[in-house]
C-alpha atoms as a PDB file:
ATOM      1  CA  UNK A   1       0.000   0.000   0.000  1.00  0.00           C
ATOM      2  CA  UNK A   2       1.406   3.796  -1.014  1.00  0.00           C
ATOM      3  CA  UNK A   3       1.437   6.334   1.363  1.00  0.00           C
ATOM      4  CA  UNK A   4      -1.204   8.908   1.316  1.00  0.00           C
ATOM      5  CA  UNK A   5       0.529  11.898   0.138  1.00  0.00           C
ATOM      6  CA  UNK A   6      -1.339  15.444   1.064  1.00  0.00           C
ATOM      7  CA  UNK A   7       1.287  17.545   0.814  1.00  0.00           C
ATOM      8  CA  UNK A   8       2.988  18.477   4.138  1.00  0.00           C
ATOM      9  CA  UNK A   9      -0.122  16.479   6.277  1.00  0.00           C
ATOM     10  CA  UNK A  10       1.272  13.282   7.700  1.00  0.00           C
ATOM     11  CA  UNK A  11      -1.461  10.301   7.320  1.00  0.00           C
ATOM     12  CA  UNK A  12      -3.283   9.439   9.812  1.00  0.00           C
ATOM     13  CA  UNK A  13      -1.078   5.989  10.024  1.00  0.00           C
ATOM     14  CA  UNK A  14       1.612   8.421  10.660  1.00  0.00           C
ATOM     15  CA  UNK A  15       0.205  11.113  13.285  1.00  0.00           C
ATOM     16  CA  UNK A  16      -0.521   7.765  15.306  1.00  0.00           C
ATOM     17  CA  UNK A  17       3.200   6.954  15.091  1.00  0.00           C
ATOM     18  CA  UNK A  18       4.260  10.152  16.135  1.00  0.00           C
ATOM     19  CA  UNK A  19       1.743  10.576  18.731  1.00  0.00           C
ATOM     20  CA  UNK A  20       3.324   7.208  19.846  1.00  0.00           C
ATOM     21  CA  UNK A  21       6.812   8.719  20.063  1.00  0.00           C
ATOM     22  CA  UNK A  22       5.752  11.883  21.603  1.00  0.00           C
ATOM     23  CA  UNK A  23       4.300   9.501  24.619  1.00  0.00           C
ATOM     24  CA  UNK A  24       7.620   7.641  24.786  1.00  0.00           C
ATOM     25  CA  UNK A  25       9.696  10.745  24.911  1.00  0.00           C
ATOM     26  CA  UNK A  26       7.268  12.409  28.075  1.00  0.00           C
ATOM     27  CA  UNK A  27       7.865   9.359  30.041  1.00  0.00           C
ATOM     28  CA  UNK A  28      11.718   8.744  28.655  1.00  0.00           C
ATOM     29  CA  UNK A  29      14.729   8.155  31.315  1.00  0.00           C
ATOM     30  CA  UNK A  30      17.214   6.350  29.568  1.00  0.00           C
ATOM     31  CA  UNK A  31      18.758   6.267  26.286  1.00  0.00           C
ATOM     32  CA  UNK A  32      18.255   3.558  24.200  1.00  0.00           C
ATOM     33  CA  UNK A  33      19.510   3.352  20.814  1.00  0.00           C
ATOM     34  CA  UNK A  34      17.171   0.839  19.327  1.00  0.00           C
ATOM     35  CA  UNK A  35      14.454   3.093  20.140  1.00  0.00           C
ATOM     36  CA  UNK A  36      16.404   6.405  19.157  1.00  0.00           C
ATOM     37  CA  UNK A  37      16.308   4.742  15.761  1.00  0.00           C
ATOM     38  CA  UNK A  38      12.980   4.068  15.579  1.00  0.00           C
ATOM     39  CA  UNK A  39      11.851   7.731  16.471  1.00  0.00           C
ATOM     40  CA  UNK A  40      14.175   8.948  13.649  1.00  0.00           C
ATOM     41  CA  UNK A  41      12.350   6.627  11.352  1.00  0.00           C
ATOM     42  CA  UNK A  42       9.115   7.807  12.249  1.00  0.00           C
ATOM     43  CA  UNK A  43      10.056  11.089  12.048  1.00  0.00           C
ATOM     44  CA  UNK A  44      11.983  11.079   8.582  1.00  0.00           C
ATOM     45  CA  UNK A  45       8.481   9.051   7.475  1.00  0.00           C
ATOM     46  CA  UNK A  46       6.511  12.049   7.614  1.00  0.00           C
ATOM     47  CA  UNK A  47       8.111  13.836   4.629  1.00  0.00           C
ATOM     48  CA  UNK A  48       8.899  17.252   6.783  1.00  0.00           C
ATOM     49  CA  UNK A  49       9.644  19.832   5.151  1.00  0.00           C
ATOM     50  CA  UNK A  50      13.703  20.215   6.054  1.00  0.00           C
ATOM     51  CA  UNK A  51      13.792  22.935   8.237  1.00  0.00           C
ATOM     52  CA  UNK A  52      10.981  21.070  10.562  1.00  0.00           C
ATOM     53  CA  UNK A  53      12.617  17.781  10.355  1.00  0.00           C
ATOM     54  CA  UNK A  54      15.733  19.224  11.557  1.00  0.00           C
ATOM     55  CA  UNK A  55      14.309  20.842  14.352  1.00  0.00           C
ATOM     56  CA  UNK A  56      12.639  17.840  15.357  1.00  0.00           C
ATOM     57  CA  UNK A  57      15.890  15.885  14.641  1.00  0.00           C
ATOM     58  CA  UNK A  58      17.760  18.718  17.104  1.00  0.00           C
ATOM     59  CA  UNK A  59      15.132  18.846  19.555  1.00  0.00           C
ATOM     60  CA  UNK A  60      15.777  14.566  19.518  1.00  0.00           C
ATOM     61  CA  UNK A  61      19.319  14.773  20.428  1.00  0.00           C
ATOM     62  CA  UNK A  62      19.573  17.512  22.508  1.00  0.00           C
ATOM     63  CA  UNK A  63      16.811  15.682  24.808  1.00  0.00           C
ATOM     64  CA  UNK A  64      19.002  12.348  24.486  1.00  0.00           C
ATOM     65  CA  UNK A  65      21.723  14.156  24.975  1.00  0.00           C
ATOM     66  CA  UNK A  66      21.153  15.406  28.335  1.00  0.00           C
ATOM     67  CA  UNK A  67      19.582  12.350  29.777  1.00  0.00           C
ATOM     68  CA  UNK A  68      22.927  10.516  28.160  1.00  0.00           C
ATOM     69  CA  UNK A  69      25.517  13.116  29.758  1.00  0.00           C
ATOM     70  CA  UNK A  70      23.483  12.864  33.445  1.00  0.00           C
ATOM     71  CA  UNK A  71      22.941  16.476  33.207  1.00  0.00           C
ATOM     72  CA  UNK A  72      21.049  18.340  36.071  1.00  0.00           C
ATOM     73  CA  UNK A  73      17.144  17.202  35.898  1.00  0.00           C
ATOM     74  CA  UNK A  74      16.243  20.264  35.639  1.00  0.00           C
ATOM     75  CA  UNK A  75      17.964  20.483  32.387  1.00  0.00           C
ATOM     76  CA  UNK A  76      17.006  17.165  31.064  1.00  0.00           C
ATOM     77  CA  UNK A  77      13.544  18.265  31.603  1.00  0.00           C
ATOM     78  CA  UNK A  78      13.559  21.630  29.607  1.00  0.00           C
ATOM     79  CA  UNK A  79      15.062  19.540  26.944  1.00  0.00           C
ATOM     80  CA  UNK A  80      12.204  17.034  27.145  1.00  0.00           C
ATOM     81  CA  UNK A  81       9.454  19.953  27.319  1.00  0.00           C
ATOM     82  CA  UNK A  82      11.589  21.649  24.036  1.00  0.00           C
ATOM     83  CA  UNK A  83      11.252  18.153  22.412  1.00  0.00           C
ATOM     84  CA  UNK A  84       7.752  17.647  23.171  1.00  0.00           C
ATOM     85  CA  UNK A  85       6.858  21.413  22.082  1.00  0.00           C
ATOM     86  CA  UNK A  86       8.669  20.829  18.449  1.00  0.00           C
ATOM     87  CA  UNK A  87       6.588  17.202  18.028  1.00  0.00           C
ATOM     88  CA  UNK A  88       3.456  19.201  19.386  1.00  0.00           C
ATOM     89  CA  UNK A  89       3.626  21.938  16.466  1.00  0.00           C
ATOM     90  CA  UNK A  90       4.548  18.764  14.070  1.00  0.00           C
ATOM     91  CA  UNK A  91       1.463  16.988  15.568  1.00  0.00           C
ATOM     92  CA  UNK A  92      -0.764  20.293  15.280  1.00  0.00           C
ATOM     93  CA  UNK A  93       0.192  20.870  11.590  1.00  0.00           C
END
């Protein structure tokens, strides 16, 4: 089956994948590179336009990043709030 393709507007298949990784990353602790690849892969699936998908990609590794480094909490969670605010304005269109 193709993927719907409506311009910048991510399927509905799609949303639900990202909604999925926006969950993971609000509840996130650790690092894990298995699923670091797979939100990469959903979010290069959406057919971004580049500027988004590189803020998303940024907003990604900054948040892993800081949980990987054992920076102050307070710090890990601005980065997860930034992350979830970028996948928010993805998820709102």
């Amino acid at each position: 089956m193709l993927p719907a393709k409506d311009g910048a507007t991510p399927s509905a298949d799609r949303l639900a994948a990202l909604d999925a990784l926006r969950r993971r990353v609000a509840i996130q602790s650790s690092a894990d590179a298995s699923e670091g690849v797979k939100a990469r892969r959903v979010l290069f699936s959406l057919d971004l336009p580049a500027v988004d998908l590189h803020t998303a990609l940024d907003a990604l590794d900054n948040f892993e990043r800081a949980i990987v480094e054992h920076d102050y909490r307070l710090v890990v969670a601005a980065r997860r709030l930034r992350c979830l605010a970028v996948l928010d304005g993805i998820i709102r269109g």
